[in-house]
C-alpha atoms as a PDB file:
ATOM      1  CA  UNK A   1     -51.645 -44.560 -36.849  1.00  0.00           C
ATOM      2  CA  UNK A   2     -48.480 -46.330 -36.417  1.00  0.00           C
ATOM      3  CA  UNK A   3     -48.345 -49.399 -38.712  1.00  0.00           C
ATOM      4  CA  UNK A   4     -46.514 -52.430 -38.411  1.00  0.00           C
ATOM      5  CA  UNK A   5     -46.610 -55.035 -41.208  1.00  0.00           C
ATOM      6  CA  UNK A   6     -46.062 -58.637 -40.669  1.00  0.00           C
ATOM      7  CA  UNK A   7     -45.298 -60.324 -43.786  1.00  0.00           C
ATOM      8  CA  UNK A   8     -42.876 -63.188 -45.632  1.00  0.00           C
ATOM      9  CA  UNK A   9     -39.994 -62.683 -48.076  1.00  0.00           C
ATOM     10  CA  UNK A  10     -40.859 -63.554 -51.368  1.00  0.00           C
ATOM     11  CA  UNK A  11     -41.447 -60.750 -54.332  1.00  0.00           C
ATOM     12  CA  UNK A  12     -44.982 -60.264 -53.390  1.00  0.00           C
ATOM     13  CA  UNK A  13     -44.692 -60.059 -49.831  1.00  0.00           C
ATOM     14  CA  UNK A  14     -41.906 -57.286 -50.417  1.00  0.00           C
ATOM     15  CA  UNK A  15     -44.059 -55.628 -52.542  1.00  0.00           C
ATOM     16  CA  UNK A  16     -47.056 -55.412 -50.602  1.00  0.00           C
ATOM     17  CA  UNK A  17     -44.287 -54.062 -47.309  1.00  0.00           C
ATOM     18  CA  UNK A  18     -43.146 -51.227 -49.747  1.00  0.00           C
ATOM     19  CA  UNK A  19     -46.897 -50.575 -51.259  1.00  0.00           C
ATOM     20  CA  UNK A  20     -48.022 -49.962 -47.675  1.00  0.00           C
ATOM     21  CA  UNK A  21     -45.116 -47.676 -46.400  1.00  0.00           C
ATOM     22  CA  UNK A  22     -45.465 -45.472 -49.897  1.00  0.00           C
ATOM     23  CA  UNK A  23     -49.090 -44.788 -48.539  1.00  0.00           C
ATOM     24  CA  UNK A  24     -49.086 -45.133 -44.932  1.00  0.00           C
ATOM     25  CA  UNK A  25     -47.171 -44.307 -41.617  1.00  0.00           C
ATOM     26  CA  UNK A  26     -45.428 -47.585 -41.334  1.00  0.00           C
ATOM     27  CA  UNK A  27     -42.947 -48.097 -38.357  1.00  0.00           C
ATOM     28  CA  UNK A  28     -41.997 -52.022 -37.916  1.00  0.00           C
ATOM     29  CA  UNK A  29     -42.043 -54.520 -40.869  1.00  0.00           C
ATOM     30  CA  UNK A  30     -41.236 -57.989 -39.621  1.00  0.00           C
ATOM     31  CA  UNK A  31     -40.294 -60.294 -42.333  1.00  0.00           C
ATOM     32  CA  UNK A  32     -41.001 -64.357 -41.665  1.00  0.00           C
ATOM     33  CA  UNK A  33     -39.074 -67.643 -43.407  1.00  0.00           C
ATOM     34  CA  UNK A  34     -42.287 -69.417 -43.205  1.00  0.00           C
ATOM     35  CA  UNK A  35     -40.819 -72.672 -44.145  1.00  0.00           C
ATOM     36  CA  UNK A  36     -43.152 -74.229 -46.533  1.00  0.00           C
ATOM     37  CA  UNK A  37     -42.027 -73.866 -50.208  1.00  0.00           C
ATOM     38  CA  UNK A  38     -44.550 -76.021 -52.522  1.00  0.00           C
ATOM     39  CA  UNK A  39     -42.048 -76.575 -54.720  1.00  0.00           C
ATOM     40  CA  UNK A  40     -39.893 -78.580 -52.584  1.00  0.00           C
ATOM     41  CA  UNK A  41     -42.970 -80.949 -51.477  1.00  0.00           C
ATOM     42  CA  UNK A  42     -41.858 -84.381 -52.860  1.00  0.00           C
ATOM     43  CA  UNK A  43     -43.901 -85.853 -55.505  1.00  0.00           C
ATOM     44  CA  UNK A  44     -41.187 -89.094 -56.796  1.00  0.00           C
ATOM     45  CA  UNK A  45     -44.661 -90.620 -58.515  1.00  0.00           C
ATOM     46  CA  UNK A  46     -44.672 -87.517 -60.753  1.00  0.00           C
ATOM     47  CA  UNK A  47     -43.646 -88.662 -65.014  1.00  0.00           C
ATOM     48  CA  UNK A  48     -40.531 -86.852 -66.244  1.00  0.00           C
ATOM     49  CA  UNK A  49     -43.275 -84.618 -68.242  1.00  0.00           C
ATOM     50  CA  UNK A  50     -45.535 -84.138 -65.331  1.00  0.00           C
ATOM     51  CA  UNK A  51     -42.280 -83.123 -63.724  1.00  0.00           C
ATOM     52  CA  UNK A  52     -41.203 -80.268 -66.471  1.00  0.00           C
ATOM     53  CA  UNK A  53     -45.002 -79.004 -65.836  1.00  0.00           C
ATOM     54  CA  UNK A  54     -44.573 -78.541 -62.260  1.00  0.00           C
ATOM     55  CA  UNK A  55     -41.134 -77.288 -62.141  1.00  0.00           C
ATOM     56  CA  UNK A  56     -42.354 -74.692 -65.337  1.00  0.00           C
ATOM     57  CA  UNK A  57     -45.452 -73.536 -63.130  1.00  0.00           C
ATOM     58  CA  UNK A  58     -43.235 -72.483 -60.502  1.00  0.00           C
ATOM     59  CA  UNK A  59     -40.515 -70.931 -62.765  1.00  0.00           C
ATOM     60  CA  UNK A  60     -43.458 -69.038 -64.238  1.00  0.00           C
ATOM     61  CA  UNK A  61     -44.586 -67.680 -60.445  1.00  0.00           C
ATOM     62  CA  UNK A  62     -41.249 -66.077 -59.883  1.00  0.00           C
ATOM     63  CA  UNK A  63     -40.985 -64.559 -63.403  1.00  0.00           C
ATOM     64  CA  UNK A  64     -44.153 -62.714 -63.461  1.00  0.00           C
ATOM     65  CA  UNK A  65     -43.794 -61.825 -59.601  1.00  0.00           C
ATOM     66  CA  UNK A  66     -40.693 -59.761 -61.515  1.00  0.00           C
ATOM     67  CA  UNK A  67     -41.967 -58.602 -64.368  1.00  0.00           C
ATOM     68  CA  UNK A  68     -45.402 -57.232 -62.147  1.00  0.00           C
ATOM     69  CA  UNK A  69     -43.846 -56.319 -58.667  1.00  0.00           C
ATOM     70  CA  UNK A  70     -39.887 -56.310 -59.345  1.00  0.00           C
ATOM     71  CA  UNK A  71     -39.680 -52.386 -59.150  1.00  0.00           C
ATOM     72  CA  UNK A  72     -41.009 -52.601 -55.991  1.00  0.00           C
ATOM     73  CA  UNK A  73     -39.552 -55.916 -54.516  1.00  0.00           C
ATOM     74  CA  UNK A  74     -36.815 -54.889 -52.340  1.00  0.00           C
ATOM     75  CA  UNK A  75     -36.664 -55.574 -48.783  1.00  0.00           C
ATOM     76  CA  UNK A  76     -37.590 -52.378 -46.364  1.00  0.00           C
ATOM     77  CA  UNK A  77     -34.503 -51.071 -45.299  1.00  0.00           C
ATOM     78  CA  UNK A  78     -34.164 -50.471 -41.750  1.00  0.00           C
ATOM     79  CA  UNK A  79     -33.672 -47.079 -40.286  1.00  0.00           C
ATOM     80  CA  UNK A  80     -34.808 -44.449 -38.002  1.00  0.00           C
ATOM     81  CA  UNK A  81     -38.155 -44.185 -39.034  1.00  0.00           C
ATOM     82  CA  UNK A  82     -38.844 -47.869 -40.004  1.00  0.00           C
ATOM     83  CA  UNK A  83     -37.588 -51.171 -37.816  1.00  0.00           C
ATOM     84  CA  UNK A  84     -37.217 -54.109 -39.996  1.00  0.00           C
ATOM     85  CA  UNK A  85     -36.725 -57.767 -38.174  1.00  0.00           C
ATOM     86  CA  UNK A  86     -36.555 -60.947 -39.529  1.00  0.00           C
ATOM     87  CA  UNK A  87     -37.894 -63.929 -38.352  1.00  0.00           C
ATOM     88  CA  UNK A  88     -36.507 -67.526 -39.093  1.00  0.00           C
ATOM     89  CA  UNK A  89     -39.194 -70.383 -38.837  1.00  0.00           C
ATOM     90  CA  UNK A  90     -41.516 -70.558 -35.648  1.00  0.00           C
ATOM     91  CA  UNK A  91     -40.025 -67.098 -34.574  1.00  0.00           C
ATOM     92  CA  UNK A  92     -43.585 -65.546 -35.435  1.00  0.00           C
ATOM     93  CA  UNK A  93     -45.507 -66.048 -32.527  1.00  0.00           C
ATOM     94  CA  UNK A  94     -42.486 -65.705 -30.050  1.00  0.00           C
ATOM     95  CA  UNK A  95     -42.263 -62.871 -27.260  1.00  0.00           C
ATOM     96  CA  UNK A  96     -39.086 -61.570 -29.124  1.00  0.00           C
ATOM     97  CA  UNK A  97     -41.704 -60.323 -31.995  1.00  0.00           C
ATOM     98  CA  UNK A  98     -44.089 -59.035 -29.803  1.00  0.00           C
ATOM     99  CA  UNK A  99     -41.439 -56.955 -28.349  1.00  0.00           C
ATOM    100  CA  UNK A 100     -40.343 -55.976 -31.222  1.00  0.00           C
ATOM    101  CA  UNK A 101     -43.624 -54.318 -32.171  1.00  0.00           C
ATOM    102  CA  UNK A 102     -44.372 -52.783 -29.044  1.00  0.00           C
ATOM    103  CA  UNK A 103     -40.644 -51.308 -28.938  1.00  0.00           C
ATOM    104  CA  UNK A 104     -41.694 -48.784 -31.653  1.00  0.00           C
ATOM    105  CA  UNK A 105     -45.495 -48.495 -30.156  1.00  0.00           C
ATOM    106  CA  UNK A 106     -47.460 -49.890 -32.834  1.00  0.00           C
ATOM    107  CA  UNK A 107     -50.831 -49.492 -32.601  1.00  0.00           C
ATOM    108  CA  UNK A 108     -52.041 -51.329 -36.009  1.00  0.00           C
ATOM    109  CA  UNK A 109     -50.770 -54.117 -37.516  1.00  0.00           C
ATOM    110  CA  UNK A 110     -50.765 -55.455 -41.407  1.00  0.00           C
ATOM    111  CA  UNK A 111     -50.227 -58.979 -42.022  1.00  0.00           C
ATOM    112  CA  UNK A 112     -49.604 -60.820 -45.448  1.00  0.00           C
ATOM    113  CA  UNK A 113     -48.473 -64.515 -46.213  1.00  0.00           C
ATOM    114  CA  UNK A 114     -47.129 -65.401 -42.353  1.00  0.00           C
ATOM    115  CA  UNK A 115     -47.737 -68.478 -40.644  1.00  0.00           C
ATOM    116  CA  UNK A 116     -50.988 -68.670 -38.174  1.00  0.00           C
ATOM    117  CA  UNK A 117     -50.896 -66.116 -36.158  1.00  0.00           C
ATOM    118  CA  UNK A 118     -51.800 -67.073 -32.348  1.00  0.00           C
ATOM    119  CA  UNK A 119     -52.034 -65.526 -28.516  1.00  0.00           C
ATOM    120  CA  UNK A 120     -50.132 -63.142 -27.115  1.00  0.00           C
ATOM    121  CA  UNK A 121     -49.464 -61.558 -30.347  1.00  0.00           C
ATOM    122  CA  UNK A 122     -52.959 -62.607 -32.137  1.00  0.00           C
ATOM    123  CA  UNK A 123     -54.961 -60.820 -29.031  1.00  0.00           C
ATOM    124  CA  UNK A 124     -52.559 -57.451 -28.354  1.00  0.00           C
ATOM    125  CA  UNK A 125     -54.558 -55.319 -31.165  1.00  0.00           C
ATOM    126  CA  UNK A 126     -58.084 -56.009 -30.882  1.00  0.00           C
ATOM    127  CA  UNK A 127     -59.600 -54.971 -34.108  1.00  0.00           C
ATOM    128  CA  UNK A 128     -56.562 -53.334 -35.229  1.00  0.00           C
ATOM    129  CA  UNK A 129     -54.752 -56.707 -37.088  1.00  0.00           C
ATOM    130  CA  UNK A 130     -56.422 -57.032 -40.601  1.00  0.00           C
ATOM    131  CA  UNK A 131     -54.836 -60.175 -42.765  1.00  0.00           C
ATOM    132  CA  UNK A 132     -55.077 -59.487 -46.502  1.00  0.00           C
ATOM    133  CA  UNK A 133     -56.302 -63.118 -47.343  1.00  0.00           C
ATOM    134  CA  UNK A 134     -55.232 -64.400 -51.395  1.00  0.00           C
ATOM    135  CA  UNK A 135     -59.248 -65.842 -51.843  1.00  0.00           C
ATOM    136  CA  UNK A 136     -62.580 -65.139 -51.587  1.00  0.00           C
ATOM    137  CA  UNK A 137     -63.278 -65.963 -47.810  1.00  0.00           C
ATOM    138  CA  UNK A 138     -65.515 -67.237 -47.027  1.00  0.00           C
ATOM    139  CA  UNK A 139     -65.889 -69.205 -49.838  1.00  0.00           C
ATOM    140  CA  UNK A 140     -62.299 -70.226 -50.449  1.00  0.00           C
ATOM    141  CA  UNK A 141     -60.304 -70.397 -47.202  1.00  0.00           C
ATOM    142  CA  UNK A 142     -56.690 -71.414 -46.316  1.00  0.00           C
ATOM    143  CA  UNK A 143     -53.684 -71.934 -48.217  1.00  0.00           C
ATOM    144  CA  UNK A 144     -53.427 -71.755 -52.033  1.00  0.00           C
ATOM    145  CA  UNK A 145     -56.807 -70.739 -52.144  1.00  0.00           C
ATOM    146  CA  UNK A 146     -56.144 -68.709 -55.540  1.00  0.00           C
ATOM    147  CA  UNK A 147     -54.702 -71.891 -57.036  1.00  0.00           C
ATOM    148  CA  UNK A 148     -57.502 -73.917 -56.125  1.00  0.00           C
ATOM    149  CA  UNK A 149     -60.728 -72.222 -57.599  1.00  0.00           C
ATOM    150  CA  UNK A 150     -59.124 -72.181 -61.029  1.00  0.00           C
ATOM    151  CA  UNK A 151     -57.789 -75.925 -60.961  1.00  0.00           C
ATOM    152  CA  UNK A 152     -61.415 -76.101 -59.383  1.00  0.00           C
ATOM    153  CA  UNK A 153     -63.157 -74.446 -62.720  1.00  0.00           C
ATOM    154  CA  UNK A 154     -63.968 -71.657 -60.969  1.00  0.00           C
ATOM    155  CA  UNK A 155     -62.055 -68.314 -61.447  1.00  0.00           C
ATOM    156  CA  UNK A 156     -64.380 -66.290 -60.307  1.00  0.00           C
ATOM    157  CA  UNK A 157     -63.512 -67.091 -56.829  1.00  0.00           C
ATOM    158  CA  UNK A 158     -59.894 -65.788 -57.305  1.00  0.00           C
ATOM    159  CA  UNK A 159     -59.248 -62.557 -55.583  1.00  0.00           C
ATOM    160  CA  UNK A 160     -58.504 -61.336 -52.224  1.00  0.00           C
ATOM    161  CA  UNK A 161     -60.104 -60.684 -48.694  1.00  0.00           C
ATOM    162  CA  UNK A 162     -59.270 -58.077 -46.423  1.00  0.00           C
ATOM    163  CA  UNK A 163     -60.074 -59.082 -42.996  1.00  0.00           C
ATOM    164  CA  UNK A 164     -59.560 -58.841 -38.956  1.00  0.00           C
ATOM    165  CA  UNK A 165     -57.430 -61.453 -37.946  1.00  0.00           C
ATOM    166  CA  UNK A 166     -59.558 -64.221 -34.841  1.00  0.00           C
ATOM    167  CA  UNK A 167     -58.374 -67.587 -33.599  1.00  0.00           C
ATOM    168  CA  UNK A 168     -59.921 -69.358 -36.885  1.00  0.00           C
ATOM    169  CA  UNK A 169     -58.153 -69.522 -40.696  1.00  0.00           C
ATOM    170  CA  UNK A 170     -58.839 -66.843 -42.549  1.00  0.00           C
ATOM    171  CA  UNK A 171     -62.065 -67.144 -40.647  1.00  0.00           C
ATOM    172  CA  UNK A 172     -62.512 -63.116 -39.036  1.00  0.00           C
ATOM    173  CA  UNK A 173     -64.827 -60.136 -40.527  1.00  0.00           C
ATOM    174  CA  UNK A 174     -64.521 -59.266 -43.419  1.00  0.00           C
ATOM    175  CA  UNK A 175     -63.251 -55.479 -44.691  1.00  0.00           C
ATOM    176  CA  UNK A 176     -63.688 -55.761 -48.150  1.00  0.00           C
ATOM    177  CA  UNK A 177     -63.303 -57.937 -51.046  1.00  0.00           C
ATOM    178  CA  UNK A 178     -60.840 -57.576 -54.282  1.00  0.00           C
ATOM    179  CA  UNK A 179     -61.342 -59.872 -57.215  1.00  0.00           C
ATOM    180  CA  UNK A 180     -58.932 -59.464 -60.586  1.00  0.00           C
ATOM    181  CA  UNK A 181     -59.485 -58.372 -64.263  1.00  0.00           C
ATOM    182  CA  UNK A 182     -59.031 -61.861 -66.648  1.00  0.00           C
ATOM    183  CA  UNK A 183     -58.733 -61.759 -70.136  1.00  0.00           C
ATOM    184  CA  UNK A 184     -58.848 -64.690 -72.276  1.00  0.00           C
ATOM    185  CA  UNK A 185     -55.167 -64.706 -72.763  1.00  0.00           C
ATOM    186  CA  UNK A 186     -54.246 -64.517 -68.719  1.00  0.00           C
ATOM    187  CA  UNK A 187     -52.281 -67.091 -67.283  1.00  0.00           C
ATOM    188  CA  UNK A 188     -53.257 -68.633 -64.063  1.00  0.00           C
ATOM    189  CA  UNK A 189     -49.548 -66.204 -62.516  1.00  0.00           C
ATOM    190  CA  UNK A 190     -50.763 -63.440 -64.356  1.00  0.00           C
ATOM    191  CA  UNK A 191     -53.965 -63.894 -63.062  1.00  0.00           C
ATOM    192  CA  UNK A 192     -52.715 -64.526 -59.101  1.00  0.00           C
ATOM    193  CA  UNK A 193     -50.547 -60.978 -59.290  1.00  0.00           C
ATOM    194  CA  UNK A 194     -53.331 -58.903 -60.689  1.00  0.00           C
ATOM    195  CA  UNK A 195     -55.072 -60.236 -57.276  1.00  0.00           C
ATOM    196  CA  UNK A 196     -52.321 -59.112 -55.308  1.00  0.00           C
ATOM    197  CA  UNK A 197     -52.047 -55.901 -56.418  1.00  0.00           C
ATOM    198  CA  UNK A 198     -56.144 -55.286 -55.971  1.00  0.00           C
ATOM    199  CA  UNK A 199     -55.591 -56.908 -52.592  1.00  0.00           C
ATOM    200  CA  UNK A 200     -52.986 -54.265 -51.403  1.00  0.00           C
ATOM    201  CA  UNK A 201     -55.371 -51.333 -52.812  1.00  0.00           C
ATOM    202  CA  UNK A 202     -57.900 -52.699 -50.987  1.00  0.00           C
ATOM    203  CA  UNK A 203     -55.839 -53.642 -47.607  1.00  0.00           C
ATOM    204  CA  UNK A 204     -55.007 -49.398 -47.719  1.00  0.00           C
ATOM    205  CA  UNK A 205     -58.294 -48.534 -48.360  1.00  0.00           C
ATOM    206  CA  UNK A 206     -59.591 -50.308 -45.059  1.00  0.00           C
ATOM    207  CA  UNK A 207     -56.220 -49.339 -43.050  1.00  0.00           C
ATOM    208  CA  UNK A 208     -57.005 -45.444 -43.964  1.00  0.00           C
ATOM    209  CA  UNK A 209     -61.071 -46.437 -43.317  1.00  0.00           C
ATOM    210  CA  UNK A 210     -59.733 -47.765 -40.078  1.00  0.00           C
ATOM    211  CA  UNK A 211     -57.749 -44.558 -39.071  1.00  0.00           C
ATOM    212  CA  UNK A 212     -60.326 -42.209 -39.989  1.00  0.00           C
ATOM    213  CA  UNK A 213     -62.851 -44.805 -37.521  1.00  0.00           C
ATOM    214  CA  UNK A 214     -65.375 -45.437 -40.324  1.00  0.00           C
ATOM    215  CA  UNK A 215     -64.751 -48.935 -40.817  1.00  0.00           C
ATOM    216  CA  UNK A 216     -67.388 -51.414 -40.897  1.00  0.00           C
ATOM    217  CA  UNK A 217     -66.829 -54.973 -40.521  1.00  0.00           C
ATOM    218  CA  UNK A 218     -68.624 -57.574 -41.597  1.00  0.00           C
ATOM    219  CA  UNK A 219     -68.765 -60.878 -40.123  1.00  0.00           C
ATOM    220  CA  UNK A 220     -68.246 -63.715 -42.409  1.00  0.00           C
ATOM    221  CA  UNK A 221     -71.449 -65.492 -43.385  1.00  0.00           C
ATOM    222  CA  UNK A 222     -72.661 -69.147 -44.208  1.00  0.00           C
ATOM    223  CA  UNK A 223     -71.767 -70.800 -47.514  1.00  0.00           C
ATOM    224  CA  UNK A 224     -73.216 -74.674 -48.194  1.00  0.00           C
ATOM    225  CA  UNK A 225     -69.931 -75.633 -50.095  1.00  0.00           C
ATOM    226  CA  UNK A 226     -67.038 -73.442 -48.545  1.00  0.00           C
ATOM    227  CA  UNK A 227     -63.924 -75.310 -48.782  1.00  0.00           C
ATOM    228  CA  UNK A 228     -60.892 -75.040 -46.801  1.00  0.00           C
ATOM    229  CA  UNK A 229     -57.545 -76.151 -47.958  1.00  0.00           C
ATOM    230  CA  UNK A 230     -54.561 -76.937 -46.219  1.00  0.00           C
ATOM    231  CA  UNK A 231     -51.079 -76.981 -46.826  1.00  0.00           C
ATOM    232  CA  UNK A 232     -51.501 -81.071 -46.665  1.00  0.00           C
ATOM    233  CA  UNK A 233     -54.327 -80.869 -49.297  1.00  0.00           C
ATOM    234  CA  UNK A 234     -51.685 -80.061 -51.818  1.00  0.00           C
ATOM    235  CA  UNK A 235     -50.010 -82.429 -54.567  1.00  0.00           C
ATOM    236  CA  UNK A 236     -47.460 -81.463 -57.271  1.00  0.00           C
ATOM    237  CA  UNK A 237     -49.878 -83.615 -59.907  1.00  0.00           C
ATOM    238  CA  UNK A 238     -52.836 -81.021 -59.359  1.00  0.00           C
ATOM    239  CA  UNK A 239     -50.972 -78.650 -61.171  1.00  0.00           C
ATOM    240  CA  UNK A 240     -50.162 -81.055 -63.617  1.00  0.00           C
ATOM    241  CA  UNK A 241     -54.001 -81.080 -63.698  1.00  0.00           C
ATOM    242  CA  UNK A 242     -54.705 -77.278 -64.394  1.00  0.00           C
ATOM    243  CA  UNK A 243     -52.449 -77.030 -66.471  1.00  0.00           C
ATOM    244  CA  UNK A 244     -53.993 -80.168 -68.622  1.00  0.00           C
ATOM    245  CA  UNK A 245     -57.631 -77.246 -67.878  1.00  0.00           C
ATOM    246  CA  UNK A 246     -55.546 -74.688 -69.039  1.00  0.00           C
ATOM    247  CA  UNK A 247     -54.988 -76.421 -72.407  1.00  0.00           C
ATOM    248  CA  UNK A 248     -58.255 -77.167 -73.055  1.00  0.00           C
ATOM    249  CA  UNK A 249     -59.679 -73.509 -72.507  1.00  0.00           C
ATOM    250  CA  UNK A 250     -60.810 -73.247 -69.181  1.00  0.00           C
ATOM    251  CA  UNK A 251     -59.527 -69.044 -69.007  1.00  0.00           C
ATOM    252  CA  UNK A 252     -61.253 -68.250 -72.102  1.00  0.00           C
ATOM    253  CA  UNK A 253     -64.687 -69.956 -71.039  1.00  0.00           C
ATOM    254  CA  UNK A 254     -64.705 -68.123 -68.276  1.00  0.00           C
ATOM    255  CA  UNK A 255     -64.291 -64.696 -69.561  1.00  0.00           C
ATOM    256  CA  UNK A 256     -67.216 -65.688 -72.377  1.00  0.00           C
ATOM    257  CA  UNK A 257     -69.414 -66.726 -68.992  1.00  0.00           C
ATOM    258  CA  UNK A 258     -68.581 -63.579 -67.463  1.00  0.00           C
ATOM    259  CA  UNK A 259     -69.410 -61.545 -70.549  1.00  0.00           C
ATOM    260  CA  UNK A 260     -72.668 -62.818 -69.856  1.00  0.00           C
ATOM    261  CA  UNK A 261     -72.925 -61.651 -66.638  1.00  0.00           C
ATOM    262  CA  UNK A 262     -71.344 -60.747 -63.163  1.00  0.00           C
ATOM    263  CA  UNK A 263     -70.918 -64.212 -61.114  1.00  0.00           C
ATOM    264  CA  UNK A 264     -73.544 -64.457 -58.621  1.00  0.00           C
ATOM    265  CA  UNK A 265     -71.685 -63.901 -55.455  1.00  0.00           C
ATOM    266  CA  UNK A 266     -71.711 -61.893 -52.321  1.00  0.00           C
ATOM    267  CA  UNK A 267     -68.744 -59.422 -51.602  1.00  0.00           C
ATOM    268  CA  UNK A 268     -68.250 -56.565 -49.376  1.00  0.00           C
END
């Protein structure tokens, strides 16, 4: 296997670039400015308060993106053995990082937290471009979609999906599923990095299942109330909203369902 990883630049994407190259023979790693930030959508109806909470919950992402992947956050340095490119915004799909790739013959490729990716590049590794998904597809799909099943009451939909990359969102076979460990006393950032990390087990798992040819995937199946969020779905005053959840016990209830029993949901 030669392994290329396309990925973004933010704590956890740099993690999961030097989490991969630790365990596998990785040879490109293109880094994208994706150029969406939540943080800077405008929300001028917000109340001073609401405000605080919003700029807080973001605060809070990048501190415990340090405090759980900050040993490991560096950018891949490029060298002989390991190209690194990065890609300003709508670079992804160009020729120029298709070239790239193929300049160091990669024959797999590893994709975190990028834009969409689309033809040429989508269709030159057939069954050998897996996405590592932040959700349960194909129950939670697109964007945020580890945000959204908590301010949605329902953390046991947070985790991760490893899956081949198709034309749809977040829509292709699935490899395997991750989901997180929550306490009582997690916190929805806590809760998001813990997914991470079982997500990039997971993604190495399938990448060595795929080398050794004893993958199996499995295509994604119906579900009555799947949602699918988009970037455009999202206002600051829904975290203003799970946060208002948070307060009145929403993690704890969980974890006293879930003592009860494992939530009745398919995975792979």
């Amino acid at each position: 296997m030669r392994l290329g990883i396309l990925t973004s630049i933010e704590t956890r994407h740099r993690y999961f670039a030097n989490r991969l190259r630790a365990e596998l023979p990785v040879v490109a790693v293109g880094y994208e400015q994706t150029g969406y930030t939540p943080v800077a959508v405008p929300a001028a109806d917000l109340t001073p308060e609401e405000a605080r909470i919003v700029a807080h919950h973001f605060e809070e992402r990048a501190r415990q993106e340090e405090i759980f992947f900050g040993s490991q956050g560096d950018f891949v340095a490029g060298g002989d053995s390991c190209a690194v490119h990065r890609l300003e915004p709508g670079e992804l799909n160009a020729e120029a990082t298709l070239g790239f790739l193929e300049s160091v013959s990669v024959d797999t490729v590893a994709v975190f937290g990028t834009n969409l990716i689309k033809p040429p590049l989508l269709d030159r590794w057939p069954g050998r471009m897996i996405n590592m998904h932040l959700g349960l597809a194909p129950y939670y799909r697109g964007t945020a979609t580890n945000f959204y099943p908590l301010l949605n009451e329902e953390p046991e939909y947070v985790g991760a999906t490893i899956h081949l990359l198709d034309s749809g969102i977040d829509s292709g076979p699935i490899l395997g599923h991750a989901r997180p460990a929550i306490t009582a006393h997690d916190m929805p950032h806590g809760i998001g990095c813990k997914a991470i990390i079982a997500g990039t087990e997971k993604m190495i798992a399938a990448l060595r299942d795929l080398d050794r040819g004893t993958l199996t995937p499995v295509p994604q199946w119906e579900v009555p109330d799947a949602r699918l969020y988009l970037r455009k779905d999202y206002h600051p005053r829904q975290v203003v909203e799970l946060y208002r959840k948070l307060e009145a016990g929403l993690i704890p209830r969980y974890v006293e369902r879930a003592a009860k029993g494992p939530p009745q949901l398919r995975l792979v």
